[in-house]
Protein backbone atom coordinates (compact mmCIF):
# COMPACT_ATOMS: atom_id res chain seq x y z
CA UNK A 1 0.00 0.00 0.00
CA UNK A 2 2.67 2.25 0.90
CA UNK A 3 4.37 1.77 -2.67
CA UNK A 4 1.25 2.17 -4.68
CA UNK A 5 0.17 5.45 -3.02
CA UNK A 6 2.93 7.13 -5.18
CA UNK A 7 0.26 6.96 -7.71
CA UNK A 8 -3.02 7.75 -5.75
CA UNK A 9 -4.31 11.00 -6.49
CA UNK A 10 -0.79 11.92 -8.26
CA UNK A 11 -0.70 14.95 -9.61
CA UNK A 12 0.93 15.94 -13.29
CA UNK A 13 3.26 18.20 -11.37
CA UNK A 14 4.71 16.36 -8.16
CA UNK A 15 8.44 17.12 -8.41
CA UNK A 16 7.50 19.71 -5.34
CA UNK A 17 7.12 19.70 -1.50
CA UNK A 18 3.38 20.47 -1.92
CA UNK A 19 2.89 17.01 -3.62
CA UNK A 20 5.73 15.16 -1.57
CA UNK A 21 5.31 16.56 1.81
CA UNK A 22 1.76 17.45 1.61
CA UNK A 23 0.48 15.19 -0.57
CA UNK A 24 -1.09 17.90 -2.48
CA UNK A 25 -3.19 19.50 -0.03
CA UNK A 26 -6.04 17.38 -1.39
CA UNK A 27 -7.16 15.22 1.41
CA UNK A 28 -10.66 15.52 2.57
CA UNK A 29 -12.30 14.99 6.06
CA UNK A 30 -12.16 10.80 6.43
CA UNK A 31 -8.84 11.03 5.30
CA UNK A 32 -7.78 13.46 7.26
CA UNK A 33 -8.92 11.85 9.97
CA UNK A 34 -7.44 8.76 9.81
CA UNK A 35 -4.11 10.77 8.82
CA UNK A 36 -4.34 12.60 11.83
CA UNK A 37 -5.20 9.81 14.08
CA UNK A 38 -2.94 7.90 12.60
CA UNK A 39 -0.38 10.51 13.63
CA UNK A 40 -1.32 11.47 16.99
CA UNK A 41 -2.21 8.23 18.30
CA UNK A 42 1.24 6.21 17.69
CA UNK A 43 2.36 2.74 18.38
CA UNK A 44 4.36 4.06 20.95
CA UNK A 45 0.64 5.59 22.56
CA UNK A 46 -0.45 2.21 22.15
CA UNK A 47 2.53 0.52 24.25
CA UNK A 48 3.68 3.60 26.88
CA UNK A 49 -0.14 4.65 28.40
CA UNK A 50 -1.08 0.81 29.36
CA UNK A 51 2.46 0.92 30.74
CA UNK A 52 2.50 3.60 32.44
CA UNK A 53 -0.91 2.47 34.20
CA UNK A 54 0.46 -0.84 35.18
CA UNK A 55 3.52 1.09 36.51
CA UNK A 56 1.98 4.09 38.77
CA UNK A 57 -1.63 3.79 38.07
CA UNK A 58 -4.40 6.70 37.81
CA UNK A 59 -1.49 9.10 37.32
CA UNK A 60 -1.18 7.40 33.82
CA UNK A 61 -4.25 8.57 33.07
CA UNK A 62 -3.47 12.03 32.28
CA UNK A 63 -3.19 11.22 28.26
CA UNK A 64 -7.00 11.00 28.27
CA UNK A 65 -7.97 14.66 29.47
CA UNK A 66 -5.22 16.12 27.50
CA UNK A 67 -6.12 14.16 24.15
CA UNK A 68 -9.91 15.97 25.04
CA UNK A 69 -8.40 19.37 26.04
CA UNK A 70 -6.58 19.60 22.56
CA UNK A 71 -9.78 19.80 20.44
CA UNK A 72 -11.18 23.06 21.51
CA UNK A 73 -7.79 24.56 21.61
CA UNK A 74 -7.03 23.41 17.87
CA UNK A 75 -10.76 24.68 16.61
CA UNK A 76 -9.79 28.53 17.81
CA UNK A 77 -6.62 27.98 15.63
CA UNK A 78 -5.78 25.60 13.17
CA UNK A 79 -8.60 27.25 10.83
CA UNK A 80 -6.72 30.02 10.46
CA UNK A 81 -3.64 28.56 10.50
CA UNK A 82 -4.77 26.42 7.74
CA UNK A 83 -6.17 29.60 5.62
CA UNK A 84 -2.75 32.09 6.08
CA UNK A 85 -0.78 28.98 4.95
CA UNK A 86 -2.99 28.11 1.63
CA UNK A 87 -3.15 31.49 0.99
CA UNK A 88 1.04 31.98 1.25
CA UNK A 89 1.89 28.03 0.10
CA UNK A 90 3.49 27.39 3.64
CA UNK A 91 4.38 24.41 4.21
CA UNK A 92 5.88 24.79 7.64
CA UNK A 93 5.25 26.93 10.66
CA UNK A 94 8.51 28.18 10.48
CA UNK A 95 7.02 29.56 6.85
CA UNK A 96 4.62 31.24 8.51
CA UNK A 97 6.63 32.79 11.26
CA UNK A 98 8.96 34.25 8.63
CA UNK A 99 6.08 35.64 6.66
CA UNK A 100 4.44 36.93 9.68
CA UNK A 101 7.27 38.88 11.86
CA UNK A 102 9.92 38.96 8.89
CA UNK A 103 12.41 37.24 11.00
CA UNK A 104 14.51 34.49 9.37
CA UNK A 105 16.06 33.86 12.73
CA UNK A 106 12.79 33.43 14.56
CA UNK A 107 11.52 30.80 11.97
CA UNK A 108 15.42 29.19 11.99
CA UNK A 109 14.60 29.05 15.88
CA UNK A 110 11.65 27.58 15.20
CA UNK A 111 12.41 24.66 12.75
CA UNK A 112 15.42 23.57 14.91
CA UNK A 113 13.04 22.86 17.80
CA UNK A 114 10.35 21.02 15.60
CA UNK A 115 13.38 18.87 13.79
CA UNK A 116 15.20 18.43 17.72
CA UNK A 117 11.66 17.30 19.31
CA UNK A 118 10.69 14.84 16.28
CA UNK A 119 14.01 13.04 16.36
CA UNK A 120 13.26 11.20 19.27
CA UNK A 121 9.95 10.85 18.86
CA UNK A 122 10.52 8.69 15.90
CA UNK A 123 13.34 6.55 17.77
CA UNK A 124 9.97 5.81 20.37
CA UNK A 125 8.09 4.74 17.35
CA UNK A 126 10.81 1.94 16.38
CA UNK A 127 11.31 1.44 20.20
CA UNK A 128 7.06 0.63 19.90
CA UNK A 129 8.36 -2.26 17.31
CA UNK A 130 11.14 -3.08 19.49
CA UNK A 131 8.33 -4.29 21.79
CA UNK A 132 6.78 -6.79 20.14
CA UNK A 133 9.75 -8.24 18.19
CA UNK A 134 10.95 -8.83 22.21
CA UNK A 135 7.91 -10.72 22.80
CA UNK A 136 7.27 -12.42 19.64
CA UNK A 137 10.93 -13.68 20.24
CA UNK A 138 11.72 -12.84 16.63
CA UNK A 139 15.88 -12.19 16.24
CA UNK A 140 16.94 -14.15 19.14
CA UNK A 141 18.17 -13.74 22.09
CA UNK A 142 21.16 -11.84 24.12
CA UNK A 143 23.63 -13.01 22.82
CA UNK A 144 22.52 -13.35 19.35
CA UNK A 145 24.88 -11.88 17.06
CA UNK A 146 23.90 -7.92 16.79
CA UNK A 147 23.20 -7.86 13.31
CA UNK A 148 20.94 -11.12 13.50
CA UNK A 149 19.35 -9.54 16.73
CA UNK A 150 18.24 -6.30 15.11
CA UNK A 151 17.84 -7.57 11.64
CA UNK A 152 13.86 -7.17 12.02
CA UNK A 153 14.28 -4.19 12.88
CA UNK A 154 15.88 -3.17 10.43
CA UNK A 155 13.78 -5.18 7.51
CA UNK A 156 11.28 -2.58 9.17
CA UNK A 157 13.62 0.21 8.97
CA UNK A 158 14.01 -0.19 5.34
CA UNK A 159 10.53 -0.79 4.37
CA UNK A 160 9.57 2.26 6.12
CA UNK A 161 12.26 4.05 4.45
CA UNK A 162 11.26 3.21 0.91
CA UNK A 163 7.87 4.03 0.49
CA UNK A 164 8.61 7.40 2.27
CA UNK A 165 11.24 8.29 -0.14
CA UNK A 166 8.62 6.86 -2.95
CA UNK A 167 5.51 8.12 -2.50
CA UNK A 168 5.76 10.80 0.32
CA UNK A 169 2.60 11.75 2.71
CA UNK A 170 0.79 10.33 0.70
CA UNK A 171 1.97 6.48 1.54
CA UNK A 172 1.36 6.86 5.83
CA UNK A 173 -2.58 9.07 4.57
CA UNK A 174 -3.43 5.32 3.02
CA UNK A 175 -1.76 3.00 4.94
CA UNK A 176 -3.89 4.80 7.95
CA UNK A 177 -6.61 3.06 7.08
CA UNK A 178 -5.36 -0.12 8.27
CA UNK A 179 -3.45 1.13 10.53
CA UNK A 180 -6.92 2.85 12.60
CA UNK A 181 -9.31 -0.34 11.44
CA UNK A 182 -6.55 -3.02 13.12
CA UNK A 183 -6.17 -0.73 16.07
CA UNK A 184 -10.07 -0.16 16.87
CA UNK A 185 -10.73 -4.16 15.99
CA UNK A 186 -7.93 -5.54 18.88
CA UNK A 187 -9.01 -2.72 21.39
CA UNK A 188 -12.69 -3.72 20.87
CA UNK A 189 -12.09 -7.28 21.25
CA UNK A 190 -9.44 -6.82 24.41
CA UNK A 191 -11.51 -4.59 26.19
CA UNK A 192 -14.53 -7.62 26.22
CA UNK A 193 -12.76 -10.57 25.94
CA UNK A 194 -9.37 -10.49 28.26
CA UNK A 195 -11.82 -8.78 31.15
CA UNK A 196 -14.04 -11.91 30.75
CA UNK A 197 -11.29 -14.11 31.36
CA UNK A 198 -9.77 -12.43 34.51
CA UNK A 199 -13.14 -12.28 36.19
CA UNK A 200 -14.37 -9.12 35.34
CA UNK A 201 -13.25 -5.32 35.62
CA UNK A 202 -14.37 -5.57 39.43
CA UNK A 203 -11.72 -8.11 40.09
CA UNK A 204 -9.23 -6.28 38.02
CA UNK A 205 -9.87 -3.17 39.85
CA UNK A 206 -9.72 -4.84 43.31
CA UNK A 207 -6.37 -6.80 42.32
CA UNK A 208 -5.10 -3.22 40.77
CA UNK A 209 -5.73 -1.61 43.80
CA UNK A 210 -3.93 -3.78 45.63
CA UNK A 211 -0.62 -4.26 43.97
CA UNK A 212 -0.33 -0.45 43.43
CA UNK A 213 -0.42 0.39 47.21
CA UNK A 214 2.98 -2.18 47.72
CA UNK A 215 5.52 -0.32 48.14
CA UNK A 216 7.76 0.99 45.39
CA UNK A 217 10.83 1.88 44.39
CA UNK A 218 10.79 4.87 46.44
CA UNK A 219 11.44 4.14 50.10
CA UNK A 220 8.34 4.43 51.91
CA UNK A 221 6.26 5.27 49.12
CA UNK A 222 3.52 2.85 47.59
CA UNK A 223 4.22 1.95 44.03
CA UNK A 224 1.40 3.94 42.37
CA UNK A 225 -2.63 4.63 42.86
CA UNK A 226 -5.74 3.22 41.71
CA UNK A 227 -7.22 6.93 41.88
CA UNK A 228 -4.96 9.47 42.08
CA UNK A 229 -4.59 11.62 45.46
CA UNK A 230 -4.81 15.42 46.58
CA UNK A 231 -1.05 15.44 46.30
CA UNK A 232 -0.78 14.62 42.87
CA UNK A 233 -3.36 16.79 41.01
CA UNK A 234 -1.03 19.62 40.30
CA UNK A 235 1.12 17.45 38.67
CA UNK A 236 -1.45 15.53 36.73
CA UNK A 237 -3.74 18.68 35.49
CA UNK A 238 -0.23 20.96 34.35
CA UNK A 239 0.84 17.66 32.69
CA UNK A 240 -2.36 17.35 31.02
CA UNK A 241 -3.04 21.20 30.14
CA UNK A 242 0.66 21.86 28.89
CA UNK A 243 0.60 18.24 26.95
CA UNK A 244 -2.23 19.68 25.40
CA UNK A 245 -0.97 22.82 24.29
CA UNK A 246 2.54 20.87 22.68
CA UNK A 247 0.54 18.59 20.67
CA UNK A 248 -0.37 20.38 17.67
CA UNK A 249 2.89 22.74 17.75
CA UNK A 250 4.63 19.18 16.79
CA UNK A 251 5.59 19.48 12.91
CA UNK A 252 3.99 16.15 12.21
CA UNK A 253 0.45 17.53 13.26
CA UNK A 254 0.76 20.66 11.53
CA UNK A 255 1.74 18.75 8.35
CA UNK A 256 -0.99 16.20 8.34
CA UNK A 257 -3.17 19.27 8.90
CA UNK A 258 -1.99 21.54 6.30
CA UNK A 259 -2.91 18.67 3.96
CA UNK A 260 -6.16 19.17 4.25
CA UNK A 261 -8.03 20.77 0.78
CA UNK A 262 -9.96 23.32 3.15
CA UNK A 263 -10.35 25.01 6.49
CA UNK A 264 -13.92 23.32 6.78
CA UNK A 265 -12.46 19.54 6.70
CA UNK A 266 -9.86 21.16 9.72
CA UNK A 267 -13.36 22.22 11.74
CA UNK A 268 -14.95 18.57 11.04
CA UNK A 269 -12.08 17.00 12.10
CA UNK A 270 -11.82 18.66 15.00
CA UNK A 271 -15.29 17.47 16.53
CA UNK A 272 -14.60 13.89 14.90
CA UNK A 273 -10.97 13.22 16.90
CA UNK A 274 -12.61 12.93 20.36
CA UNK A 275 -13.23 9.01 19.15
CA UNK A 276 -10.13 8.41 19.44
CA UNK A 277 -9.93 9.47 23.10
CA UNK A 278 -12.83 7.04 24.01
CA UNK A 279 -10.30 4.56 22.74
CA UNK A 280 -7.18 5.70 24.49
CA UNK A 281 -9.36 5.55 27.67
CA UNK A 282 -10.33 2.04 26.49
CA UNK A 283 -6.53 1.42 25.74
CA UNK A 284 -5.26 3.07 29.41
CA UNK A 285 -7.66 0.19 31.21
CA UNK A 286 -5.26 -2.67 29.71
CA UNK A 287 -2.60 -1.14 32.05
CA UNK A 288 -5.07 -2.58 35.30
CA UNK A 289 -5.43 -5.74 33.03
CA UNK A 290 -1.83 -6.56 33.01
CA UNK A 291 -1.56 -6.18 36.60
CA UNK A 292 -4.59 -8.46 37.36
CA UNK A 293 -2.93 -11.16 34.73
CA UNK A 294 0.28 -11.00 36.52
CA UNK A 295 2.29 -10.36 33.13
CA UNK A 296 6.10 -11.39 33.29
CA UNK A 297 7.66 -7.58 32.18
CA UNK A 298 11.03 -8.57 32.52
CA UNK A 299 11.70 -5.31 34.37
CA UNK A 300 10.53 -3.35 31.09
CA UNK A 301 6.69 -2.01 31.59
CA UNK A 302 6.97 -1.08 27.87
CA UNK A 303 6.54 -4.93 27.45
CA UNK A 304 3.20 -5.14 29.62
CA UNK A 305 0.85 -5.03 26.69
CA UNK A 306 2.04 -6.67 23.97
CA UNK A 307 2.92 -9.33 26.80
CA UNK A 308 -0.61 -9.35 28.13
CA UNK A 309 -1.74 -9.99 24.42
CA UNK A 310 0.41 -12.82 23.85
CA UNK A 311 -0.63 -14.67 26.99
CA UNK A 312 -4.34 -13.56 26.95
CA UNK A 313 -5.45 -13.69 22.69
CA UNK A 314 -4.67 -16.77 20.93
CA UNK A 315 -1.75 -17.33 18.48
CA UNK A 316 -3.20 -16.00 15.75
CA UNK A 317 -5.27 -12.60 17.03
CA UNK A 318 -1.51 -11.91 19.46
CA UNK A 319 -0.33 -11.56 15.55
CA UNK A 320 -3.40 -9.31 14.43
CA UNK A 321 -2.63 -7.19 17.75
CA UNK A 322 1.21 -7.01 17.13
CA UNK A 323 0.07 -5.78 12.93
CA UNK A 324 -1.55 -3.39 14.55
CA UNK A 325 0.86 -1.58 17.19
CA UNK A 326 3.72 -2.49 14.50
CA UNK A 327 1.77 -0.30 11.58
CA UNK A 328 0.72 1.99 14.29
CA UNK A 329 4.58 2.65 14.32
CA UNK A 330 5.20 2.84 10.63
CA UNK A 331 2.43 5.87 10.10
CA UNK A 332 3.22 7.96 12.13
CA UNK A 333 7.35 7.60 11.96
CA UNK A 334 6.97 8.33 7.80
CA UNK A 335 4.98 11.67 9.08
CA UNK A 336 7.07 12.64 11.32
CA UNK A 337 10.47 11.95 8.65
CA UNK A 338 7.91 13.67 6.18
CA UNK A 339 7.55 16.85 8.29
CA UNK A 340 11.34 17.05 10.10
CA UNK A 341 12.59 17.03 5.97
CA UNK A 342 10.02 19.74 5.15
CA UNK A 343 11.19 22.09 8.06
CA UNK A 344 14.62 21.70 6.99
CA UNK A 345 14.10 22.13 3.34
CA UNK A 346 12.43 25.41 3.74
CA UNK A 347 13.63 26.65 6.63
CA UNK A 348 17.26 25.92 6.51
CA UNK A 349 18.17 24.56 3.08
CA UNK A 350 16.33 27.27 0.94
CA UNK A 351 16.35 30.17 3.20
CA UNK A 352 20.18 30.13 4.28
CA UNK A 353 21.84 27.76 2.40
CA UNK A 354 20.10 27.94 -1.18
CA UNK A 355 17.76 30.48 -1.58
CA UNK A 356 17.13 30.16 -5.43
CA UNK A 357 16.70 26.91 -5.25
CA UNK A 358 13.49 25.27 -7.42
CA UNK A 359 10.52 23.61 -6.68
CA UNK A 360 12.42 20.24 -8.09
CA UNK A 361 15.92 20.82 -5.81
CA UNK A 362 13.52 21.08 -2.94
CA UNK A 363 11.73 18.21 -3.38
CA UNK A 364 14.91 16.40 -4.13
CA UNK A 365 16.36 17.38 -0.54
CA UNK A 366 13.39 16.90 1.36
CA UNK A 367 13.29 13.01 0.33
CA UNK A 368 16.79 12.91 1.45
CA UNK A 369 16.42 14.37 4.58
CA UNK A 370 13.83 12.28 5.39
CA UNK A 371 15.87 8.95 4.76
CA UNK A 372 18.61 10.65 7.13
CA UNK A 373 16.25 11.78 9.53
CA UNK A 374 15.18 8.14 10.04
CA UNK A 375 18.69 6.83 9.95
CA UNK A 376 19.66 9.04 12.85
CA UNK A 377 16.09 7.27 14.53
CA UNK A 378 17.01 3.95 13.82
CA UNK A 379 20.99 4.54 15.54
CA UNK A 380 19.67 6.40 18.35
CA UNK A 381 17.74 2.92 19.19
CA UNK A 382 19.93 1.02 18.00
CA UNK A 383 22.86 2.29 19.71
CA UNK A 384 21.68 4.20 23.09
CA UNK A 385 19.48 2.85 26.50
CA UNK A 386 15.80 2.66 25.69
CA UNK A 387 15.59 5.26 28.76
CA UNK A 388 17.32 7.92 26.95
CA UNK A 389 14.61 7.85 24.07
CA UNK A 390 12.49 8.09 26.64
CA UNK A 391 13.87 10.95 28.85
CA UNK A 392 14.39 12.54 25.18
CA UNK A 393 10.92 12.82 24.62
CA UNK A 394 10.20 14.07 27.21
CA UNK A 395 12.45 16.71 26.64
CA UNK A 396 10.66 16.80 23.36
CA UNK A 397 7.38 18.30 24.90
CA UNK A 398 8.88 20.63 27.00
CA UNK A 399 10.81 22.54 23.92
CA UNK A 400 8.47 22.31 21.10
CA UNK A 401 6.07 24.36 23.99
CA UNK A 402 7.85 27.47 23.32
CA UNK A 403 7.36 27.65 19.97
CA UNK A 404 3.77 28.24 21.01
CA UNK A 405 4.05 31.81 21.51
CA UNK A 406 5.20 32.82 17.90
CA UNK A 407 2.84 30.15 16.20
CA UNK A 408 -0.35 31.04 18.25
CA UNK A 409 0.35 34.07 19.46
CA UNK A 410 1.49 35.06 15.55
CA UNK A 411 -2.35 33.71 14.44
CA UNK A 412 -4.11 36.20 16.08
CA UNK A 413 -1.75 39.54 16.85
CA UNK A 414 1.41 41.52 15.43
CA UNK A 415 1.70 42.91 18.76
CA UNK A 416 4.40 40.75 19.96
CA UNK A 417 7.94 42.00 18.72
CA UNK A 418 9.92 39.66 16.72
CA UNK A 419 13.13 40.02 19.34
CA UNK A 420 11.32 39.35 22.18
CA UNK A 421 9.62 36.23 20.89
CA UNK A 422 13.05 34.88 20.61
CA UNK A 423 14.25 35.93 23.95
CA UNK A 424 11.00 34.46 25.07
CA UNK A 425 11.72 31.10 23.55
CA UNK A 426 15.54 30.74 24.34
CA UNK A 427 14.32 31.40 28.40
CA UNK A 428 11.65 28.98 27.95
CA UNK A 429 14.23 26.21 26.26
CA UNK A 430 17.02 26.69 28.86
CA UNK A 431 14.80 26.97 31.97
CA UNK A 432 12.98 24.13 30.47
CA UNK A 433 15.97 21.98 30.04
CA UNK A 434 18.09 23.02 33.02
CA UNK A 435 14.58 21.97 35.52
CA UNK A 436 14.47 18.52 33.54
CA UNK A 437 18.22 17.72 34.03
CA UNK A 438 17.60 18.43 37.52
CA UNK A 439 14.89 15.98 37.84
CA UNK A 440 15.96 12.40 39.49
CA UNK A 441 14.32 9.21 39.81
CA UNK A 442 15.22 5.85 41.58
CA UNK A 443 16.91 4.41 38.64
CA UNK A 444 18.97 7.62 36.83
CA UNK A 445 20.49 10.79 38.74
CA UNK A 446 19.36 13.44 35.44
CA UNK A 447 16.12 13.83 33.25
CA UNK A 448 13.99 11.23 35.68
CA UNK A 449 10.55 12.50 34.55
CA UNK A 450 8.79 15.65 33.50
CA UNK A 451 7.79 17.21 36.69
CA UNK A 452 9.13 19.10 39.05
CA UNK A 453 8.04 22.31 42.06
CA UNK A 454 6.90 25.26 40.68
CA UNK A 455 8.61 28.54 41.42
CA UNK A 456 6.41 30.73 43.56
CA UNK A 457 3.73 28.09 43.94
CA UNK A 458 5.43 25.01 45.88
CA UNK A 459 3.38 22.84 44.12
CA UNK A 460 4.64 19.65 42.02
CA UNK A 461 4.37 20.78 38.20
CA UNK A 462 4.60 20.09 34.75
CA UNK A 463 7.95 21.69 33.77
CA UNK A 464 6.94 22.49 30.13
CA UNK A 465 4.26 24.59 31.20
CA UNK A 466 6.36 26.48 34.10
CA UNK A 467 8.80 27.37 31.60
CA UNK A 468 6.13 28.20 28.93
CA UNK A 469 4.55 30.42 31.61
CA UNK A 470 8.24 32.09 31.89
CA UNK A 471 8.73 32.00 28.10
CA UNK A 472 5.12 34.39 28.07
CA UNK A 473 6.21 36.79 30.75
CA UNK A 474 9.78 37.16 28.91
CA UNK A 475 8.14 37.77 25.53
CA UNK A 476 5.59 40.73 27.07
CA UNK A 477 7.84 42.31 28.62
CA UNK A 478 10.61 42.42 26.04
CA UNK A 479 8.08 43.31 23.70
CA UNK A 480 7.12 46.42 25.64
CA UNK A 481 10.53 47.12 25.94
CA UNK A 482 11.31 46.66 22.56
CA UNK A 483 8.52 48.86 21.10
CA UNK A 484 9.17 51.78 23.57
CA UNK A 485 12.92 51.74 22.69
CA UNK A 486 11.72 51.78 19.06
CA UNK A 487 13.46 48.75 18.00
CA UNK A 488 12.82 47.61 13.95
CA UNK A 489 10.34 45.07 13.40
CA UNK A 490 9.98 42.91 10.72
CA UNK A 491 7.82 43.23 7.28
CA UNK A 492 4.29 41.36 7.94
CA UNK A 493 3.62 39.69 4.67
CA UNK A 494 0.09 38.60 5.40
CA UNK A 495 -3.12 40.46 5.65
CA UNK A 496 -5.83 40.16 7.76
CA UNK A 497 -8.03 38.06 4.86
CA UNK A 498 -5.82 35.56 4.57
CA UNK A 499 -6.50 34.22 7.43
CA UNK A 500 -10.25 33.57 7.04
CA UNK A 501 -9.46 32.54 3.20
CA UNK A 502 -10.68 29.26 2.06
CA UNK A 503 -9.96 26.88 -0.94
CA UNK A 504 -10.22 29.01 -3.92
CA UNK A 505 -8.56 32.21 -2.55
CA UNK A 506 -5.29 31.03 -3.60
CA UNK A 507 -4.15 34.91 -3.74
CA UNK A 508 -4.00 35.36 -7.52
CA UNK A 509 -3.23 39.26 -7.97
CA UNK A 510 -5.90 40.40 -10.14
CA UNK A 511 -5.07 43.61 -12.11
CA UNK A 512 -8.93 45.76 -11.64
CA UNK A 513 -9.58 48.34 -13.73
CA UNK A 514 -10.00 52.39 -12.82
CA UNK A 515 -12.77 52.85 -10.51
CA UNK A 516 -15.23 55.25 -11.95
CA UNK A 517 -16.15 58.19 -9.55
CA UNK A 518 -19.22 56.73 -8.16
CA UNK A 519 -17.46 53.60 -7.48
CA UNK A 520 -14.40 55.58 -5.15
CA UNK A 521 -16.65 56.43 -2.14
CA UNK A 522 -16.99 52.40 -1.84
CA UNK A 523 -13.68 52.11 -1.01
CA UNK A 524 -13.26 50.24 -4.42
């Protein structure tokens, strides 16, 4: 499927990053959807929020509010988003933050963050397949010659690659389909069938309950909670909110929504994606599951679910439910090379290292890119602690949060000042990464989770959003600053209709003739 979309919808003109890395901006509402979901909701979702259940319980639960939150938050401004970049032919936010403040160092700032925060997020996505390769038992064991050990992997790996390079966004926008119809089918059929063989969800629950209130790793401290306390719901509401707010500042969600052929299939879509978080719920329960079915995790809670399917489903639907988390990985990992090669094309390639270049040189570096991008994936799993992916993405979420500012903020005002969006967003990335480094856990002295006290407050807190909080305060003020000390701004290239334009108002300039007298007082 992935090979033949190079010739689904194809257009007579595809040598270009419109066709390549946005498939054409042609996709309508179902496919968007899938695309999206397919995109947001990753094989690494799939293995990493049952784990993190069966590891500290209710706290794991924080994906589900935050995968609601995002909806509302995306209808105020992905419409226009969509619109200002149609209008311009952006392909990247870093496009529009050029064309908006007339900063090429602002949009450089940018792109480096989306490429930096989507590196490791595709490493997860192999670490996802990782998973059930370890469980299936496929490339032996330990001691397994390395290349024999990760040679499924790989096989992967190059498959992935391949119909990437071939058919572009257009290859993860079919294989979606399959991807979301396998995904729905094993959730449906584990959420009634494994409970009926452990005795029900009120045994599971009780047994849950239980085993979460041993104690931990964490002298003195149980090892999770079955609902979580008064002490932890500062920590679990900023980790939802700012979780929220990161999502669709990733590149991969902006370019599976810039493919979309008008703002109205981006509204749709929007009240359409909660189904997907009545599934994730659905999903998080499997977590309790494990822990009822006493699944052997090897000391690796990333291993809990597709464990608990291979002991629970029989031979043959444990293969149907390792298809699905192992396509689940493939989608969104090709979006996520797709959109890392289209930040660098435009936003480094062609504005500082080739500006002239064409439509074709583009498209030719942006396939490239996206094979590298993947290689550096594939050796950053292949060659580092599965933690470090791990502690990476984290990091992930707390620096592609400051690019909020000059993406959202950008949407809807000209008031903020070019310079102090940047001071803004270097605060927010240093505090940001400084806080996480500083953050231990039982097992690692630096980067032990995503949480930490909040200045002024006392309270436990999501780091990303303390240090987009910062990244706010830094950009006002500067700004204020800025403006009073009369410092230059940049050329705003956009006007206020573009960003209510729909499919159609591509911007042609249209030569009028002479208005006639009566015609002038219209404003004509």
């Amino acid at each position: 499927m992935g090979f033949l979309a190079a010739r689904w919808r194809k257009a007579e003109q595809s040598a270009n990053l419109d066709e390549w890395g946005l498939g054409g901006r042609s996709f309508g509402t179902w496919v968007t959807w899938f695309l999206l979901g397919g995109d947001l909701y990753t094989a690494y979702t799939f293995v990493a929020v049952p784990a993190a259940i069966y590891a500290a319980g209710a706290s794991g639960f924080f994906a589900v509010p935050y995968t609601i939150l995002v909806y509302p938050l995306i209808f105020t401004f992905l419409p226009r988003l969509w619109s200002v970049s149609h209008k311009h032919g952006y392909v990247t936010t870093s496009d529009f933050v050029r064309g908006r403040f007339g900063s090429k160092g602002l949009s450089l700032a940018v792109a480096l963050t989306g490429i930096l925060a989507t590196m490791p997020y595709i490493a997860l996505q192999l670490v996802g397949i990782q998973a059930v390769l370890d469980v299936m038992g496929i490339g032996g064991g330990e001691h397994t010659n390395w290349f024999v050990k990760d040679l499924p992997l790989l096989i992967a790996f190059a498959v992935l690659a391949a119909y990437t390079y071939s058919s572009g966004l257009r290859a993860p926008a079919l294989i979606a389909f399959v991807k979301d119809g396998l995904i729905y089918l094993v959730i449906a059929v584990a959420i009634i069938y494994i409970p009926i063989k452990l005795g029900g969800f009120g045994e599971i629950f009780d047994t849950a309950g239980k085993a979460l209130a041993q104690p931990g790793a964490v002298a003195g401290k149980p090892r999770g909670e079955l609902v979580s306390g008064p002490n932890a719901q500062w920590a679990y509401a900023t980790l939802a909110l700012g979780s929220a707010l990161a999502l669709f500042m990733y590149p991969h969600s902006i370019t599976a929504t810039l493919s979309s052929r008008s703002r109205n299939v981006i509204r749709r879509n929007t009240t359409i994606l909660p189904l997907y978080s009545l599934m994730l719920g659905l999903l998080a329960l499997l977590g309790f599951m494990a822990i009822k079915a006493g699944t052997d995790i090897q000391g690796n809670p990333q291993l809990a679910i597709p464990q608990l399917f291979e002991d629970m489903f029989p031979s043959w639907f444990s293969g149907v439910a390792f298809a699905a988390i192992g396509i689940g990985a493939l989608v969104p990992a090709a979006i996520m090379s797709i959109a890392a090669a289209n930040l660098f094309t435009r936003n480094v390639y062609k504005d500082f290292l080739k500006p002239g270049a064409t439509p074709e040189q583009e498209h030719k570096v942006a396939k490239l890119v996206s094979l590298l991008v993947k290689v550096g994936a594939l050796v950053f799993v292949l060659t580092m602690d599965k933690t470090i992916a791990i502690n990476f993405q984290l990091l992930g979420g707390i620096w592609i949060l400051q690019t909020m500012p000059s993406l959202v903020g950008g949407l809807f005002t000209r008031w903020f000042h070019r310079w102090a969006l940047l001071g803004g967003w270097a605060v927010g990335m240093l505090y940001g990464t400084l806080a996480a480094y500083g953050v231990a856990s039982p097992t690692q002295a630096h980067f032990g989770g995503s949480s930490k006290e909040i200045p002024g407050i006392g309270e436990i807190g999501y780091i990303g959003l303390t240090a987009f909080v910062l990244n706010v305060v830094v950009t006002v003020v500067l700004t204020i600053v800025l403006k009073a000390v009369g410092a230059p701004e940049g050329t705003d290239e956009t006007s206020p209709a573009d960003y209510t334009a729909d499919a159609g108002d591509k911007g042609v300039s249209v030569e009028l003739p002479p208005a006639t007298p009566e015609e002038a007082p219209a404003g004509r």
